[in-house]
Protein backbone atom coordinates (compact mmCIF):
# COMPACT_ATOMS: atom_id res chain seq x y z
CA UNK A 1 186.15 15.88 120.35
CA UNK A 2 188.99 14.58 122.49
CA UNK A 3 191.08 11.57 122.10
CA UNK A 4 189.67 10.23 125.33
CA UNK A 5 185.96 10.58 124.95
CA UNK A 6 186.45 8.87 121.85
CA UNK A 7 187.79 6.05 123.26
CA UNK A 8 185.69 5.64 125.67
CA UNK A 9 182.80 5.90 123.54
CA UNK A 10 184.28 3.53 121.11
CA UNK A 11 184.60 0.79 124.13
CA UNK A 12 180.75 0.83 124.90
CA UNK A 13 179.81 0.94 121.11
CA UNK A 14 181.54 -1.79 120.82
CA UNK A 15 180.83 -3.86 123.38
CA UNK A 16 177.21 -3.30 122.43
CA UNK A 17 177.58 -4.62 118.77
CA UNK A 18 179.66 -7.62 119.41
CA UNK A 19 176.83 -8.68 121.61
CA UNK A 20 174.18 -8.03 119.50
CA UNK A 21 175.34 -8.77 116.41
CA UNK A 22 178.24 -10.78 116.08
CA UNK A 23 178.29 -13.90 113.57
CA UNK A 24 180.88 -16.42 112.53
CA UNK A 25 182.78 -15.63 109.65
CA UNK A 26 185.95 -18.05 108.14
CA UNK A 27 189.29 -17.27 106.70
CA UNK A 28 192.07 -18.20 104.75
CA UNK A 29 193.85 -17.16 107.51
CA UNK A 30 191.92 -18.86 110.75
CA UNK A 31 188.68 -19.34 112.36
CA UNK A 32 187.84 -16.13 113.88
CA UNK A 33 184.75 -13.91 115.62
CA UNK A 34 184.15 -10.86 113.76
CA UNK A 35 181.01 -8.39 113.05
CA UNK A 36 178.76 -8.01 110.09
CA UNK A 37 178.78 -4.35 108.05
CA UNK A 38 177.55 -2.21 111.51
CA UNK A 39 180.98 -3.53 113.28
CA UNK A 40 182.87 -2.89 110.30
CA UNK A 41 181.13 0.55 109.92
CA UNK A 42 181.86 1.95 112.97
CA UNK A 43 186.24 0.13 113.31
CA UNK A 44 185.88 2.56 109.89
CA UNK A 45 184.92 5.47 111.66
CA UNK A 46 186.57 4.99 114.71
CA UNK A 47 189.90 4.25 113.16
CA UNK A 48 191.04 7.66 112.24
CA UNK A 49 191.24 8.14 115.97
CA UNK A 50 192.05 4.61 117.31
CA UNK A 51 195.11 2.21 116.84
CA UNK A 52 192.60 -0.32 115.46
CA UNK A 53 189.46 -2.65 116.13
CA UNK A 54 190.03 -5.72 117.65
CA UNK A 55 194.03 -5.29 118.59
CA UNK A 56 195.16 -2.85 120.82
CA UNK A 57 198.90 -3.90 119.86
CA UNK A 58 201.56 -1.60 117.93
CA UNK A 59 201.60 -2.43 114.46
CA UNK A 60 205.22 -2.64 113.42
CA UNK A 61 205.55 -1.72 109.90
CA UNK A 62 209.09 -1.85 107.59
CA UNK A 63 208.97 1.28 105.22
CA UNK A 64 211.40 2.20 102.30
CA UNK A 65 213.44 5.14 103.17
CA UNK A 66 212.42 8.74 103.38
CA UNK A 67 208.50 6.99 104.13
CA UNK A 68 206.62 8.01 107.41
CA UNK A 69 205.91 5.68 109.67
CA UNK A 70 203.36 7.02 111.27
CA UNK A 71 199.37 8.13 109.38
CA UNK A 72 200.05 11.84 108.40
CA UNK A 73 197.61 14.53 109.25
CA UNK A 74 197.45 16.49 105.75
CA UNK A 75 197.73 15.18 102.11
CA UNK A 76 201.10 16.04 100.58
CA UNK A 77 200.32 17.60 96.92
CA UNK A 78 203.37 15.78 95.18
CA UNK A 79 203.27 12.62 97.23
CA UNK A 80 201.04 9.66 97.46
CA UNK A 81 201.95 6.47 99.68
CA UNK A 82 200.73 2.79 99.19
CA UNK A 83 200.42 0.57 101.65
CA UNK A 84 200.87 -3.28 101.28
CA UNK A 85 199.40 -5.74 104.08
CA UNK A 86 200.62 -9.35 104.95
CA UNK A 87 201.40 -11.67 107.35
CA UNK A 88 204.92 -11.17 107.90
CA UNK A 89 205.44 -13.53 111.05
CA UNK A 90 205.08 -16.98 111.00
CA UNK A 91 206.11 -19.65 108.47
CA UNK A 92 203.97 -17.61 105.76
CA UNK A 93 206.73 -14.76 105.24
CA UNK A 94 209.54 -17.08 103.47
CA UNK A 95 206.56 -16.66 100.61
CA UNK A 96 204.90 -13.09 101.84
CA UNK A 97 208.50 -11.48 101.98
CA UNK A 98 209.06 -12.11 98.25
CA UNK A 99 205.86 -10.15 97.38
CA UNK A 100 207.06 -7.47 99.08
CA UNK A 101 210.48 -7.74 97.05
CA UNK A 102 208.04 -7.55 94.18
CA UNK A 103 206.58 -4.63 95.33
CA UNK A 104 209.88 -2.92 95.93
CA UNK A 105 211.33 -4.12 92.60
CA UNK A 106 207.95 -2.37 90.62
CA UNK A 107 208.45 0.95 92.30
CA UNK A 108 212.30 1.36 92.00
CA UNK A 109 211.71 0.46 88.32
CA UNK A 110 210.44 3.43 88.01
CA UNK A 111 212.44 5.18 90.64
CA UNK A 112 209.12 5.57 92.27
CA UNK A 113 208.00 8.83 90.75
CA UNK A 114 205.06 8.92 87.52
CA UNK A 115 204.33 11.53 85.75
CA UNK A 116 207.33 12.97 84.52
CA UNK A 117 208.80 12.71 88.11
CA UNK A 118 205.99 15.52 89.34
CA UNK A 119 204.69 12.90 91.75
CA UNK A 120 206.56 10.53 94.11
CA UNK A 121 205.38 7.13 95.37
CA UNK A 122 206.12 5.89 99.08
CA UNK A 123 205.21 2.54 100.22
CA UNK A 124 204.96 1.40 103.67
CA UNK A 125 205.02 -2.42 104.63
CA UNK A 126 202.64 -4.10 107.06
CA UNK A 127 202.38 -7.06 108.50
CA UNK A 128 198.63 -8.19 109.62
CA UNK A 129 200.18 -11.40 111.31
CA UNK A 130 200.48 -11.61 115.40
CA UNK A 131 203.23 -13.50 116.95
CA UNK A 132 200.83 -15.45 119.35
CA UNK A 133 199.22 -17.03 116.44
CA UNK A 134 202.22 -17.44 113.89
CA UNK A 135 199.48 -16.49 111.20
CA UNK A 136 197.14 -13.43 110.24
CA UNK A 137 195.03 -11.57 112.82
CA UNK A 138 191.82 -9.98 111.96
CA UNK A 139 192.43 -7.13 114.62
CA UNK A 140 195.68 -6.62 113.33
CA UNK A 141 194.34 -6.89 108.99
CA UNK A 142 191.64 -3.92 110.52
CA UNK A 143 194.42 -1.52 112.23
CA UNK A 144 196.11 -1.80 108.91
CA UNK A 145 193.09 -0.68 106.81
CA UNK A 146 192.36 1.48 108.98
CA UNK A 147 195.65 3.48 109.21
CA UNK A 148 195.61 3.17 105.52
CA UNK A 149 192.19 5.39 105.44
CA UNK A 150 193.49 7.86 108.00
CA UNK A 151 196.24 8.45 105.94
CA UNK A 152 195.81 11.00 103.13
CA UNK A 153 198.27 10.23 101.56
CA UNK A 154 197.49 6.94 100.96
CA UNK A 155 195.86 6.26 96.71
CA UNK A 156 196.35 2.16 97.18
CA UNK A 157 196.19 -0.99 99.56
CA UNK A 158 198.32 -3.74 98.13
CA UNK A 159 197.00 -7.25 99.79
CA UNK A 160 196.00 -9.41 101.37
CA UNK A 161 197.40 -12.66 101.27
CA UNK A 162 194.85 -14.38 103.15
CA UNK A 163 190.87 -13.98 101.58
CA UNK A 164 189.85 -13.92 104.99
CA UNK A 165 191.71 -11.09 105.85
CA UNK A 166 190.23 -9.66 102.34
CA UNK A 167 186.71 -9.50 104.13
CA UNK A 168 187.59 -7.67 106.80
CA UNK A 169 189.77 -5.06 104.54
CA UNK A 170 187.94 -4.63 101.80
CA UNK A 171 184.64 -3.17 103.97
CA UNK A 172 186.69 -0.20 105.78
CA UNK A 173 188.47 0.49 102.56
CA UNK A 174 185.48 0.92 100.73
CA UNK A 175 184.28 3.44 102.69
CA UNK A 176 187.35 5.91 101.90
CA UNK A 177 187.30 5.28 98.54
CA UNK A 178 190.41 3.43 98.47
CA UNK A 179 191.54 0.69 95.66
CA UNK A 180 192.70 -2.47 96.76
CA UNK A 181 194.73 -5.23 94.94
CA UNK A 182 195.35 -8.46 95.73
CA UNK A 183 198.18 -10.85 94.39
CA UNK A 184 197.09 -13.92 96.56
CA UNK A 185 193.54 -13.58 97.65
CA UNK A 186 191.99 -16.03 95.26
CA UNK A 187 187.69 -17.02 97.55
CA UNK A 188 185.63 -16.73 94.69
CA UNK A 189 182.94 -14.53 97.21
CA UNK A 190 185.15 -11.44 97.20
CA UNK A 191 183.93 -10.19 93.71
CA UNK A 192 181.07 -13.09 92.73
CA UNK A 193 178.53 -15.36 93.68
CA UNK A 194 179.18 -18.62 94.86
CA UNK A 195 180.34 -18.11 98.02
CA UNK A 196 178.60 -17.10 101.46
CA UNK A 197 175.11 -15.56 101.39
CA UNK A 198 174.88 -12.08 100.46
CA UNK A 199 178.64 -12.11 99.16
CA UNK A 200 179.73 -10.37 97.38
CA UNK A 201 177.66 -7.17 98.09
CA UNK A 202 178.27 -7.41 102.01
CA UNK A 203 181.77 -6.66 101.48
CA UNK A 204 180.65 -3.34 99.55
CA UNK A 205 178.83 -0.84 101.66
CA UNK A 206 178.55 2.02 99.11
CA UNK A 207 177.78 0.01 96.47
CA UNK A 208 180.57 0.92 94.84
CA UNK A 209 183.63 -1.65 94.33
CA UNK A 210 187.09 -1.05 95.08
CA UNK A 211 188.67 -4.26 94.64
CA UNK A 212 190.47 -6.41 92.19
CA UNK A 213 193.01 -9.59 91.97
CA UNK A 214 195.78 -10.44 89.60
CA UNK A 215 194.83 -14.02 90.20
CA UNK A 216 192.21 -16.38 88.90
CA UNK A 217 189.57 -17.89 91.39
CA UNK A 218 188.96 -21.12 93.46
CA UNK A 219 186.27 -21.62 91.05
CA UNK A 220 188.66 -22.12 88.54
CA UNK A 221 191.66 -23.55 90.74
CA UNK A 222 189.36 -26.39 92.67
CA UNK A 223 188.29 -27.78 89.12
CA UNK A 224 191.61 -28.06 87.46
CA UNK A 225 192.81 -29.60 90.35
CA UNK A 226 189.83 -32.56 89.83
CA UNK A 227 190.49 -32.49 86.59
CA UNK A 228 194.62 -33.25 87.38
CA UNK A 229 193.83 -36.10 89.43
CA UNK A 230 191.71 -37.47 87.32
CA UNK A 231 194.51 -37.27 84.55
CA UNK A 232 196.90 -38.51 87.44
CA UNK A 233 195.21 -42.24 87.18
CA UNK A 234 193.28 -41.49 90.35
CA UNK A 235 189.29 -43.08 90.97
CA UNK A 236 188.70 -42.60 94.51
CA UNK A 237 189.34 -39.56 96.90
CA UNK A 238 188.90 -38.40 100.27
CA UNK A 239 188.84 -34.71 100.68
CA UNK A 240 189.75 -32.53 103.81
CA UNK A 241 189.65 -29.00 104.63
CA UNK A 242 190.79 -26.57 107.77
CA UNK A 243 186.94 -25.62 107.95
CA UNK A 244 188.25 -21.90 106.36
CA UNK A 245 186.88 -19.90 103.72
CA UNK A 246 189.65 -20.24 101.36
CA UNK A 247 190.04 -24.08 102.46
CA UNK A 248 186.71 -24.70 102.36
CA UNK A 249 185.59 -23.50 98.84
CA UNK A 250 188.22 -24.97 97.50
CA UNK A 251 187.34 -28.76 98.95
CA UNK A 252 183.42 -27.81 97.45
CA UNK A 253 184.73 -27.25 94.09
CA UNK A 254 187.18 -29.92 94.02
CA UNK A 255 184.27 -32.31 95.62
CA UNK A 256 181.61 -31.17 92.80
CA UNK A 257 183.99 -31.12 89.95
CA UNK A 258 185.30 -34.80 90.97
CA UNK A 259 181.59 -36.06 90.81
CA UNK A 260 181.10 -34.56 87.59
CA UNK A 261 184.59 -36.28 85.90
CA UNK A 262 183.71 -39.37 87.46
CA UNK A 263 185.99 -39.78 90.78
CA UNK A 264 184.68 -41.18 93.44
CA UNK A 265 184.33 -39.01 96.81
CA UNK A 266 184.91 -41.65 99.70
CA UNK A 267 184.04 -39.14 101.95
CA UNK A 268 184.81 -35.31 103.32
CA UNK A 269 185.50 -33.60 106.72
CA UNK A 270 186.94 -30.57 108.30
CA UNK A 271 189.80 -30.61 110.32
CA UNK A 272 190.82 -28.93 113.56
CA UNK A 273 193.72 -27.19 112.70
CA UNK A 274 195.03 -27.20 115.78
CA UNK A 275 195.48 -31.38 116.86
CA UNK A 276 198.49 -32.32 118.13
CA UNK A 277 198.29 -35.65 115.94
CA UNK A 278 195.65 -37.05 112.74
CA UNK A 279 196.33 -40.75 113.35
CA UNK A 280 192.88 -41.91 113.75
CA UNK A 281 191.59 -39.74 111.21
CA UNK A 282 194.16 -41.26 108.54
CA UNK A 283 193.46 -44.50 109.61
CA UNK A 284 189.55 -44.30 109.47
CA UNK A 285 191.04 -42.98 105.45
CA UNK A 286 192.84 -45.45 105.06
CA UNK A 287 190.41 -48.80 105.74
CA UNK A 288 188.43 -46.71 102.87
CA UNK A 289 191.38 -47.50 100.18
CA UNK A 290 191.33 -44.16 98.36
CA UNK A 291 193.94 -43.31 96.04
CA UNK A 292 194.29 -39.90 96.84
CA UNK A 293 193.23 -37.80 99.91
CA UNK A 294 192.60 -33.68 98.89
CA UNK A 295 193.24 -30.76 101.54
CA UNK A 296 191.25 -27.35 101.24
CA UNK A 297 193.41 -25.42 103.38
CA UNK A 298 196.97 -23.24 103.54
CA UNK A 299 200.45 -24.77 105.37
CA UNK A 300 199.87 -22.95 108.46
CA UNK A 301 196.92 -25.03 109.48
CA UNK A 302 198.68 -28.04 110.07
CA UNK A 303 198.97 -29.63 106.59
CA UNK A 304 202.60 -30.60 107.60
CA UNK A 305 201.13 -33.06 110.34
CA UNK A 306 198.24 -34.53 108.39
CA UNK A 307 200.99 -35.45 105.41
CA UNK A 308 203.03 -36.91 108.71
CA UNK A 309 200.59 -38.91 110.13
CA UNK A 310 198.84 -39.91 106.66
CA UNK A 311 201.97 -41.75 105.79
CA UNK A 312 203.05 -43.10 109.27
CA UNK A 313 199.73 -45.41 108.97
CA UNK A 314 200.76 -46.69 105.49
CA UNK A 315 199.82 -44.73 103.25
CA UNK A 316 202.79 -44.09 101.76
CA UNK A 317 203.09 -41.47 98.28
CA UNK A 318 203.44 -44.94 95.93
CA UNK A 319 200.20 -45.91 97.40
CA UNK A 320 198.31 -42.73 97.89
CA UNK A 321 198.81 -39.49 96.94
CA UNK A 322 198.67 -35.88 98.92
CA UNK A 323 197.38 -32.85 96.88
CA UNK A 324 196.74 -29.37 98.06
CA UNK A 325 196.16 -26.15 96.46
CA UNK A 326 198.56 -23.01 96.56
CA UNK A 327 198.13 -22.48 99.93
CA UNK A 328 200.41 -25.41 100.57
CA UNK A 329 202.92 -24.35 97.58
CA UNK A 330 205.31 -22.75 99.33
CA UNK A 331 208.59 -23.94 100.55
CA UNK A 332 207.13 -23.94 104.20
CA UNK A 333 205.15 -27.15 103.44
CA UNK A 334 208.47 -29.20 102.40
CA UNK A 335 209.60 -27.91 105.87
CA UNK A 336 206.45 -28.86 107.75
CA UNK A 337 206.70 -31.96 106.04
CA UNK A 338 210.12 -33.05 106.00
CA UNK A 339 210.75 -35.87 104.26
CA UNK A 340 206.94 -37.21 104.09
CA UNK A 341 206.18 -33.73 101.97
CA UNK A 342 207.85 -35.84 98.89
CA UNK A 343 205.77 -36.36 96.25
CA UNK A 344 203.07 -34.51 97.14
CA UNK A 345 201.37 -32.60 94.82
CA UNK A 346 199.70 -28.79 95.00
CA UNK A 347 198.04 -26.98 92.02
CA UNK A 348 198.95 -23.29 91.75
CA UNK A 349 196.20 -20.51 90.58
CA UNK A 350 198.93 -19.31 88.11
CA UNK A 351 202.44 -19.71 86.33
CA UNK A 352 205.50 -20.62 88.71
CA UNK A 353 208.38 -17.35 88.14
CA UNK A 354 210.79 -20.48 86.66
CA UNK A 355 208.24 -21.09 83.82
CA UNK A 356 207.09 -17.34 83.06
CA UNK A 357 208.03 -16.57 79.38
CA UNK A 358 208.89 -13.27 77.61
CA UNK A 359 208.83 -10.02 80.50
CA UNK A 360 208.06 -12.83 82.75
CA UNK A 361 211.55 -14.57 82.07
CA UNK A 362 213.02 -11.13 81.95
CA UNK A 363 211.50 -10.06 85.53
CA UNK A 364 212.13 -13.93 86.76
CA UNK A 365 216.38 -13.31 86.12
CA UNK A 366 216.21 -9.82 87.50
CA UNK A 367 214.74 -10.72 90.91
CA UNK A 368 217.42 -13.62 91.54
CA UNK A 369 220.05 -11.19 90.44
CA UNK A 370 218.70 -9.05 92.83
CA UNK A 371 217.93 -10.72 96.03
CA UNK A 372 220.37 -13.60 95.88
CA UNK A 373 217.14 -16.11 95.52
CA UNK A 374 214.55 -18.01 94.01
CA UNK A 375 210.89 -15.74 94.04
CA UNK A 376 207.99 -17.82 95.76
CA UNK A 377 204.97 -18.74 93.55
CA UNK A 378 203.91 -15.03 94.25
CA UNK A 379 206.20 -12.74 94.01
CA UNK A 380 205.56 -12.52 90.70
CA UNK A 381 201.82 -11.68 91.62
CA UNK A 382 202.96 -8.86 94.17
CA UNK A 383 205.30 -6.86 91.64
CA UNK A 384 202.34 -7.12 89.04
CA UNK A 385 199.99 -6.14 91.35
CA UNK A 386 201.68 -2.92 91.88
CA UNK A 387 202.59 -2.59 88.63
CA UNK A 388 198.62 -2.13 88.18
CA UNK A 389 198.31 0.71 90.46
CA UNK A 390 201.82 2.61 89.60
CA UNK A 391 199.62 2.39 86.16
CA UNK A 392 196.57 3.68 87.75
CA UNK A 393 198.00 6.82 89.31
CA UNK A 394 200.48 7.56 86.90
CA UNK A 395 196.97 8.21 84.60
CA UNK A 396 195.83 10.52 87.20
CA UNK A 397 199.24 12.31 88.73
CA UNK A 398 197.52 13.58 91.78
CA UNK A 399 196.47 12.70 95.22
CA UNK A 400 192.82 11.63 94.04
CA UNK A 401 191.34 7.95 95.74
CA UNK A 402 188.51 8.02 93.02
CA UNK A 403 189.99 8.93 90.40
CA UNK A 404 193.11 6.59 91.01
CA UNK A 405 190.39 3.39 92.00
CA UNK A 406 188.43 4.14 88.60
CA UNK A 407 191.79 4.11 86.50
CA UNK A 408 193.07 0.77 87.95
CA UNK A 409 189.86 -1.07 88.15
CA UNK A 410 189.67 0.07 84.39
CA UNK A 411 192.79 -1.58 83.85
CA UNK A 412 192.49 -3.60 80.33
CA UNK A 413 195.00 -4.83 77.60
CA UNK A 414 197.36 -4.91 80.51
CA UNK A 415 200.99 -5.84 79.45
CA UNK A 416 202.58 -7.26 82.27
CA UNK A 417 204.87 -10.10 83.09
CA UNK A 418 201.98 -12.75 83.46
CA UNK A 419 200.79 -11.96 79.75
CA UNK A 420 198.36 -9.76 78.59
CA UNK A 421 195.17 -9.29 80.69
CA UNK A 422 192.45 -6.98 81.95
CA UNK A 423 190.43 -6.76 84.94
CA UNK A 424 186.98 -7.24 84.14
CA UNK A 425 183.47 -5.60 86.14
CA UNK A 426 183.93 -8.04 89.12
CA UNK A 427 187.42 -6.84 89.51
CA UNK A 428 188.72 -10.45 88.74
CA UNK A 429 191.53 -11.32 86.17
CA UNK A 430 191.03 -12.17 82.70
CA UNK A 431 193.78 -14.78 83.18
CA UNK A 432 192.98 -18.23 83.64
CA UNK A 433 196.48 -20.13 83.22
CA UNK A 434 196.73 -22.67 86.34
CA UNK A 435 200.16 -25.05 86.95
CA UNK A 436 200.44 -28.07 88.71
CA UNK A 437 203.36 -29.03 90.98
CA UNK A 438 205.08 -31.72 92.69
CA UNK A 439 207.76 -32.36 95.20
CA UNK A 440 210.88 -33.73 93.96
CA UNK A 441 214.42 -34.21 96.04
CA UNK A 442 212.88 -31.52 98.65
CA UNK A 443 211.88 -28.93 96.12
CA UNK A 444 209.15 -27.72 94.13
CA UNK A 445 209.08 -28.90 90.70
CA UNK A 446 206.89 -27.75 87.77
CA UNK A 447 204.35 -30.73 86.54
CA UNK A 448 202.30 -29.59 83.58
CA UNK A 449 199.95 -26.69 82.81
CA UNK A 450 196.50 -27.31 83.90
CA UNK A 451 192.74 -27.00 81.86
CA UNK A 452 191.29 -24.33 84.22
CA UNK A 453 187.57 -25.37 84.00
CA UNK A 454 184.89 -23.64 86.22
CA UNK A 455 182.60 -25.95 87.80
């Protein structure tokens, strides 16, 4: 079958499901238009041909030397490649470039071979951002998983960052087989109920699941944070979110779980993500006296300018606080924020590197010695992640998706630098240790360990 028949069978396919059954779906990442399971279906079966559903643009990728570039067209029988896939343009990549320094770190550790150097590792970098929105692109997140499938050399998918970018992955991946790992992707509808309806089956077409995270939930993160406040001497909130999966379920927790410790909820909204200004909004806020206002939602969707504009109507950090989760703790907040961002505060689903103990302390020294710098929040959650899978296929030692998924979703007992863990049947992380965090003199400082408490 020809390139160009494909194509231009793809193009009327397509135009006939996005008009028959297109839905709204939202993401860490943005708002977006997407397709349920047939759409996702069929960018799976046309991507071994096609650049990608939904983008039509080149996908720049940065690969470590000697990798291809480019899918290849036969399996090599002593290499295997994994692919990671984060938005690398935009303010998000001061903290998405240190996972990929994780990454790299895990595989030259081992000179990236396993099994007594009979099988050698590539990895290829991609970035699932677009430069016109400065954030993740679901066309872009599908051309990745895509060329991932077409590839077969390709055992692993290392990402995303974004849980809406997650949704569209996870679907295509499935359907090849291929494991995925996330070190950032923390809706709690990727692997359980409580989410959307129908989540989290939808996102698992044969039934079969091929996805885990090396961090804990929003279930778990949205209640600590309640329970911080709380413990922070604060009785009335008002909580906002950027109207996004990941911003939303975390506002729902954090809403429910302040009810049940006894805070008052003055009220809750979405934002739009993309006003030029939140003036009336923080005044409307303010004339209800809360003592702290919460934001569901990541940096990139304006959190800078609603900290801005809360305190240029008076609502200064003595008076009221700011508290986000870790999509806001990441040094691109402090720059959003300038000098407003101090003393706000932003809960972290794990362990910052600076506090890791034991291996932790031991990786935490190596990476500054290294790359000159301090890791983000989760670069320690990237180099464990593929830590996992170098695990996985070094129990297997060939080119085998199924065999290589089973072995790393059986991960347990894991010894890594976060502790000791497994992943159990939902594909989530035994670990449940959450931090709390505040800006101090322009720079994130450690606060206390928080009770991680499920709602």
């Amino acid at each position: 079958m020809s390139n160009q028949f494909l194509q231009s069978t793809s193009q009327t396919s397509m135009t006939n499901i996005q008009a028959t059954s297109s839905h709204r779906i939202k993401s860490k990442g943005r708002i977006l238009r997407t397709t349920n399971a047939l759409f996702i279906t069929f960018c799976y079966s046309a991507g071994l041909f096609l650049t990608g559903c939904g983008s039509t643009a080149q996908n720049p990728a940065t690969t470590n030397p000697g990798s291809s570039t480019s899918p290849n067209t036969a399996a090599s029988g002593n290499t295997v490649k994994i692919i990671s896939s984060f938005p690398l343009t935009g303010s998000a990549v001061g903290q998405t470039q240190t996972i990929v320094n994780g990454i790299k770190q895990a595989l030259e550790e081992t000179n990236s071979t396993v099994c007594d150097g009979k099988l050698k590792i590539e990895y290829e970098s991609l970035d699932d951002a677009t430069a016109a929105t400065g954030k993740w692109d679901a066309g872009k997140e599908a051309e990745n998983a895509n060329r991932a499938v077409a590839d077969p050399n390709v055992v692993a998918y290392i990402g995303t960052f974004n849980s809406g970018a997650a949704k569209i992955a996870i679907p295509i991946l499935n359907q090849a087989n291929l494991v995925m790992v996330s070190p950032a992707n923390t809706a709690v509808g990727l692997t359980k109920a409580g989410g959307e309806p129908g989540e989290p089956e939808k996102y698992y077409p044969t039934a079969k699941r091929n996805y885990a995270r090396v961090v804990p939930a929003d279930d778990l993160q949205g209640s600590a944070a309640a329970n911080w406040a709380k413990s922070l001497g604060v009785k009335k909130v008002y909580v906002l979110d950027d109207q996004e999966v990941y911003g939303k379920g975390l506002a729902d927790v954090f809403k429910a779980t302040a009810t049940q410790v006894g805070l008052q909820v003055l009220g809750s909204e979405g934002i739009d993500s993309r006003a030029s200004d939140y003036r009336a909004l923080m005044n409307k806020i303010k004339a209800l006296n809360p003592d702290l206002i919460y934001f569901g939602g990541i940096t990139q969707n304006n959190a800078g300018q609603l900290i801005k504009d809360m305190r240029n109507v008076g609502m200064t950090a003595d008076k009221v606080k700011f508290m986000g989760p870790d999509g806001t703790y990441e040094q691109a907040l402090i720059d959003a924020g300038g000098k407003d961002a101090e003393g706000v505060y932003a809960t972290f689903g794990g362990i910052p590197p600076k506090e890791l103990k034991d291996a932790g302390k031991t990786w935490y020294e190596s990476y500054k010695k290294k790359f000159g710098a301090e890791p983000e929040a989760y670069a320690a959650y990237g180099y464990e992640a593929a830590k996992v899978v170098v695990n996985g296929i070094s129990k297997v030692c060939k080119n085998d998706r199924v065999a290589i998924r089973d072995a790393v979703l059986g991960t347990k007992v894991f010894q890594g630098i976060l502790g000791t863990w497994s992943f159990d049947a939902n594909g989530d992380t035994t670990l449940t240790a959450m931090s709390g965090n505040t800006v101090k003199s322009g720079k994130w400082e450690f606060v206390s360990l928080l009770e991680a408490k499920a709602k």
